[in-house]
C-alpha atoms as a PDB file:
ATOM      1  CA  UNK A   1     -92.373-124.463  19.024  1.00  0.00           C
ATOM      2  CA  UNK A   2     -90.704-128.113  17.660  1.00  0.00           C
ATOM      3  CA  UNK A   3     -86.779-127.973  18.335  1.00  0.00           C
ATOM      4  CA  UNK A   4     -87.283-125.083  20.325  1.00  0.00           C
ATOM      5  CA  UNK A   5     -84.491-124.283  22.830  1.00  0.00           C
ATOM      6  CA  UNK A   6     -86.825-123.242  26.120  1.00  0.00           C
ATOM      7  CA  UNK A   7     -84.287-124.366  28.839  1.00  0.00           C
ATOM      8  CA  UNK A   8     -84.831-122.731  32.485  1.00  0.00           C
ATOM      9  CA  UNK A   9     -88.065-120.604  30.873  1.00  0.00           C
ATOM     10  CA  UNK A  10     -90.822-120.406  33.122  1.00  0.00           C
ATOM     11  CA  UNK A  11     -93.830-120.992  32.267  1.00  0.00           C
ATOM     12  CA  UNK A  12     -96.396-121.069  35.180  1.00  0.00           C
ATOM     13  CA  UNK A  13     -99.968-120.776  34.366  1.00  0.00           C
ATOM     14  CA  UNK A  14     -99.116-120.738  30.831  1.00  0.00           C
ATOM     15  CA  UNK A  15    -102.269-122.905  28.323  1.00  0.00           C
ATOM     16  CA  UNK A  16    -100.022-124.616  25.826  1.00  0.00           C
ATOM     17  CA  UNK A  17    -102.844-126.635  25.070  1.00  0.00           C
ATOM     18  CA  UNK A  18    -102.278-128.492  21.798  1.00  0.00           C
ATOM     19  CA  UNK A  19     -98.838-126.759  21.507  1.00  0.00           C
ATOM     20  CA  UNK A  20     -96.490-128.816  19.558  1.00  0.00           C
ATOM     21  CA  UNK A  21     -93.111-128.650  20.900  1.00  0.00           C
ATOM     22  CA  UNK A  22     -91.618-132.205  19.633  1.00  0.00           C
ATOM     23  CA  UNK A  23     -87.993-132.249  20.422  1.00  0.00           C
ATOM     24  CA  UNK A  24     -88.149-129.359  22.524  1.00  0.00           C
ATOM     25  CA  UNK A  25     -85.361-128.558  25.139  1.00  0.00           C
ATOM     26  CA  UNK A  26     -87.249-128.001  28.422  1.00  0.00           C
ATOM     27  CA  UNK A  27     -84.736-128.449  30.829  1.00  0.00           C
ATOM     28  CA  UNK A  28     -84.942-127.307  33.754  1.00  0.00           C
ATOM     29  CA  UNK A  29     -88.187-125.712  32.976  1.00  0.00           C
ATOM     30  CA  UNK A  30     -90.951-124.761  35.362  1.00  0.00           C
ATOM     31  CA  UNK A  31     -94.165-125.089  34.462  1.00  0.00           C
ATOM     32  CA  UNK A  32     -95.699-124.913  37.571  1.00  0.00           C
ATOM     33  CA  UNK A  33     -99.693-125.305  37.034  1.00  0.00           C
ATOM     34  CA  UNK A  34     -99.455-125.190  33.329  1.00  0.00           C
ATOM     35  CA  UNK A  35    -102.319-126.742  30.838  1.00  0.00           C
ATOM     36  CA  UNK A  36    -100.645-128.746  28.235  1.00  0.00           C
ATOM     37  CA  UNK A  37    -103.537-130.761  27.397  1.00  0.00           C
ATOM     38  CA  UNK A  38    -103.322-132.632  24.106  1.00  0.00           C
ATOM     39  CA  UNK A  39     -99.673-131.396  23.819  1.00  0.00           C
ATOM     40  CA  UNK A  40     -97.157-132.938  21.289  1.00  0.00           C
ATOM     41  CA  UNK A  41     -94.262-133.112  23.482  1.00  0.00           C
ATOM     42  CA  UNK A  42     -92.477-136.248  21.794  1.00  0.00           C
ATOM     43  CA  UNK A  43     -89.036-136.339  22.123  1.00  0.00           C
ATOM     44  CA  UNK A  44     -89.332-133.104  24.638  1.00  0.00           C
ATOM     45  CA  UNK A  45     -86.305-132.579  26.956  1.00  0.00           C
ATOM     46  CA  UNK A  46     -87.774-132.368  30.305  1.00  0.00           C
ATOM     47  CA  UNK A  47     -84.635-133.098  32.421  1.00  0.00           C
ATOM     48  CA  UNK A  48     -84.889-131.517  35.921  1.00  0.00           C
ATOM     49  CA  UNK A  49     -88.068-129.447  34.943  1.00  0.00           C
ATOM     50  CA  UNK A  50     -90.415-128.594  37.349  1.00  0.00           C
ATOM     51  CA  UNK A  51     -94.080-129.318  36.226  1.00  0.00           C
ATOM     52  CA  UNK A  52     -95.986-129.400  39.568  1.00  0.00           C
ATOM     53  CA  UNK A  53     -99.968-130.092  39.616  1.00  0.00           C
ATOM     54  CA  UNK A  54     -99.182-129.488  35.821  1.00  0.00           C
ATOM     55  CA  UNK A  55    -102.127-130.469  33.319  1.00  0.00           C
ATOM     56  CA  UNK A  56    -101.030-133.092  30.569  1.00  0.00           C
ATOM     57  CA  UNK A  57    -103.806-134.809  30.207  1.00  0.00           C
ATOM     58  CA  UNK A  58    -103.670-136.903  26.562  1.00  0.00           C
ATOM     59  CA  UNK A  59    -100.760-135.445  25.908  1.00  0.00           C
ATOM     60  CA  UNK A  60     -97.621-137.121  24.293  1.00  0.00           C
ATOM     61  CA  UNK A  61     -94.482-137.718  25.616  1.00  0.00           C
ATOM     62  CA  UNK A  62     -93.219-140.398  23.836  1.00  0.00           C
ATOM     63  CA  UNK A  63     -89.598-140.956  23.668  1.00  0.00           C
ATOM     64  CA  UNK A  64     -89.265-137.579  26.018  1.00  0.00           C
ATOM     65  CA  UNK A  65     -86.788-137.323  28.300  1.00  0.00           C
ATOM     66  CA  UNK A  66     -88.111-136.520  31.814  1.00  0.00           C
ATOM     67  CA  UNK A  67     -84.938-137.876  33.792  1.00  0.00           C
ATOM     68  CA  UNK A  68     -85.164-136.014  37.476  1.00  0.00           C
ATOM     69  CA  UNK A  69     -88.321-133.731  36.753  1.00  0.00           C
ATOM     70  CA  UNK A  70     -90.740-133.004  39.056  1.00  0.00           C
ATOM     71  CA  UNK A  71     -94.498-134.052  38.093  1.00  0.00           C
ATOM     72  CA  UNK A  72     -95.749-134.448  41.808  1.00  0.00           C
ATOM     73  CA  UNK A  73     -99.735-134.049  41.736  1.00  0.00           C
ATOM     74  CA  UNK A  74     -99.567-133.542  37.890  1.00  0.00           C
ATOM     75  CA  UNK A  75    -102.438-135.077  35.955  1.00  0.00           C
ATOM     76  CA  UNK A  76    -101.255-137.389  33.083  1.00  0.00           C
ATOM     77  CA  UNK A  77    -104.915-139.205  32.145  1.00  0.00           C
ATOM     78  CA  UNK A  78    -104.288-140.837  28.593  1.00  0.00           C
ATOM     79  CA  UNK A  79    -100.445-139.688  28.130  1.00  0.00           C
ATOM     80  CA  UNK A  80     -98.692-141.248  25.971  1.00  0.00           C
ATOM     81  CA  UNK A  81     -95.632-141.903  27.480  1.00  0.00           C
ATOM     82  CA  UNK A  82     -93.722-144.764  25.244  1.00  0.00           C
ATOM     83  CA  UNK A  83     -89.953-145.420  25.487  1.00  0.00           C
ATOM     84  CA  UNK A  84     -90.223-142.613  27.890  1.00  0.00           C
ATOM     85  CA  UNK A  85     -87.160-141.859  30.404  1.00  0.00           C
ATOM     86  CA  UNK A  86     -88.570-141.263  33.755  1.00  0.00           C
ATOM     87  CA  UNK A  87     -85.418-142.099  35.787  1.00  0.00           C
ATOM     88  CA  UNK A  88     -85.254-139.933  39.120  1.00  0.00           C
ATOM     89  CA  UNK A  89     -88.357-138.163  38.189  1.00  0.00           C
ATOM     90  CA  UNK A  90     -91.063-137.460  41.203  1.00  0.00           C
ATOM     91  CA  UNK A  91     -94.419-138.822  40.122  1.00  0.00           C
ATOM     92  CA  UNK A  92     -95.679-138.356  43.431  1.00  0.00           C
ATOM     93  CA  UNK A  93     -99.724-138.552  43.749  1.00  0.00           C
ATOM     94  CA  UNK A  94     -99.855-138.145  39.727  1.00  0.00           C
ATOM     95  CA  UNK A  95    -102.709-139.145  37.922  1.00  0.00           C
ATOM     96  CA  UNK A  96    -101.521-141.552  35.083  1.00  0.00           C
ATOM     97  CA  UNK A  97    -104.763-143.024  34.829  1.00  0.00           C
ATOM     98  CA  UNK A  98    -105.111-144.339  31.106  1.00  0.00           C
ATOM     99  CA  UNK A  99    -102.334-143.553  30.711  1.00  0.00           C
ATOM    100  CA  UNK A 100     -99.454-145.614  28.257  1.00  0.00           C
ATOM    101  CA  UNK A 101     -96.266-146.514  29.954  1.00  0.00           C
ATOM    102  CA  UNK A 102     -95.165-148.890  27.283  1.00  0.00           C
ATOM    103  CA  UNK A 103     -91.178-149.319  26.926  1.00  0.00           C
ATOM    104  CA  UNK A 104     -90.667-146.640  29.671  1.00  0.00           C
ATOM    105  CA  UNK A 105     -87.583-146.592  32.344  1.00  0.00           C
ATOM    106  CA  UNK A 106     -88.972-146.359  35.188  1.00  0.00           C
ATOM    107  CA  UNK A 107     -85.837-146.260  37.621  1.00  0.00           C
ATOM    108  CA  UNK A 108     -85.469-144.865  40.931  1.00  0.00           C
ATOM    109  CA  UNK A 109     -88.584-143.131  40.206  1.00  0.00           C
ATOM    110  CA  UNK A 110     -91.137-141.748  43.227  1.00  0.00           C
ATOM    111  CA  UNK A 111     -94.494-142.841  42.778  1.00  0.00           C
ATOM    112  CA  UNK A 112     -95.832-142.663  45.919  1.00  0.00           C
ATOM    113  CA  UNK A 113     -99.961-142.463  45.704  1.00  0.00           C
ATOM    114  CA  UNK A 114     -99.557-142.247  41.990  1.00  0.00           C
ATOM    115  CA  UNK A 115    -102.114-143.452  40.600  1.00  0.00           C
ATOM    116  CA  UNK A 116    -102.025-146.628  37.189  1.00  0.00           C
ATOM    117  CA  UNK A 117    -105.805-147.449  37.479  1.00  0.00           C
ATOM    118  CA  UNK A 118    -106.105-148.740  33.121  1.00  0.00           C
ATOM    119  CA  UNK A 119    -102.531-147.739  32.352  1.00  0.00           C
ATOM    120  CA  UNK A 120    -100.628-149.771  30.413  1.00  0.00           C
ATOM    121  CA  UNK A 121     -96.980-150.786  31.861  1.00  0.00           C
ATOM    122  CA  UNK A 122     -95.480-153.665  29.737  1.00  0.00           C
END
């Protein structure tokens, strides 16, 4: 699913567990509740995509672009989420425990409860 175009698609529920969908275009996406554990998601266009309690635990994000999505109570243990864009996006009560923040923007961004506990934010 690399350079897949998959805007607006939902995909609640869906296991994409170890899917790799590296410069996909998920905008506007919803993936309410959906288990992309150990996903390759680098480079991903997640702009405005709606990934509530979604599972991403380990998965990669680096260099993705998640500018306004919606990630509120989503579980990101162990992402890898270098040179990420996470401008706008609603991290609200996430897990991002583990989790590698390294070179992300992290502007006007809610992370209210969120948790960081490990996470590395340089």
């Amino acid at each position: 699913l690399n350079d897949t175009n998959l805007q607006g698609v939902s995909l609640n529920n869906a296991d994409l567990s170890g899917a790799n969908l590296q410069n996909a275009d998920l905008t506007k996406a919803v993936l309410t509740m959906a288990n992309l554990t150990r996903a390759n998601l680098t480079g991903a266009k997640l702009i405005n995509a709606y990934l509530f309690t979604a599972n991403l635990d380990s998965a990669n994000l680096s260099n993705a672009n998640l500018t306004g999505a919606n990630l509120e109570n989503a579980n990101l243990r162990n992402a890898t989420l270098t040179n990420s864009d996470l401008s706008s996006a609603i991290l609200k009560n996430a897990n991002l425990t583990q989790a590698n923040l390294t070179g992300a923007i992290i502007r006007d961004t809610d992370l209210r409860g969120t948790g960081f506990s490990d996470s590395s934010l340089r």
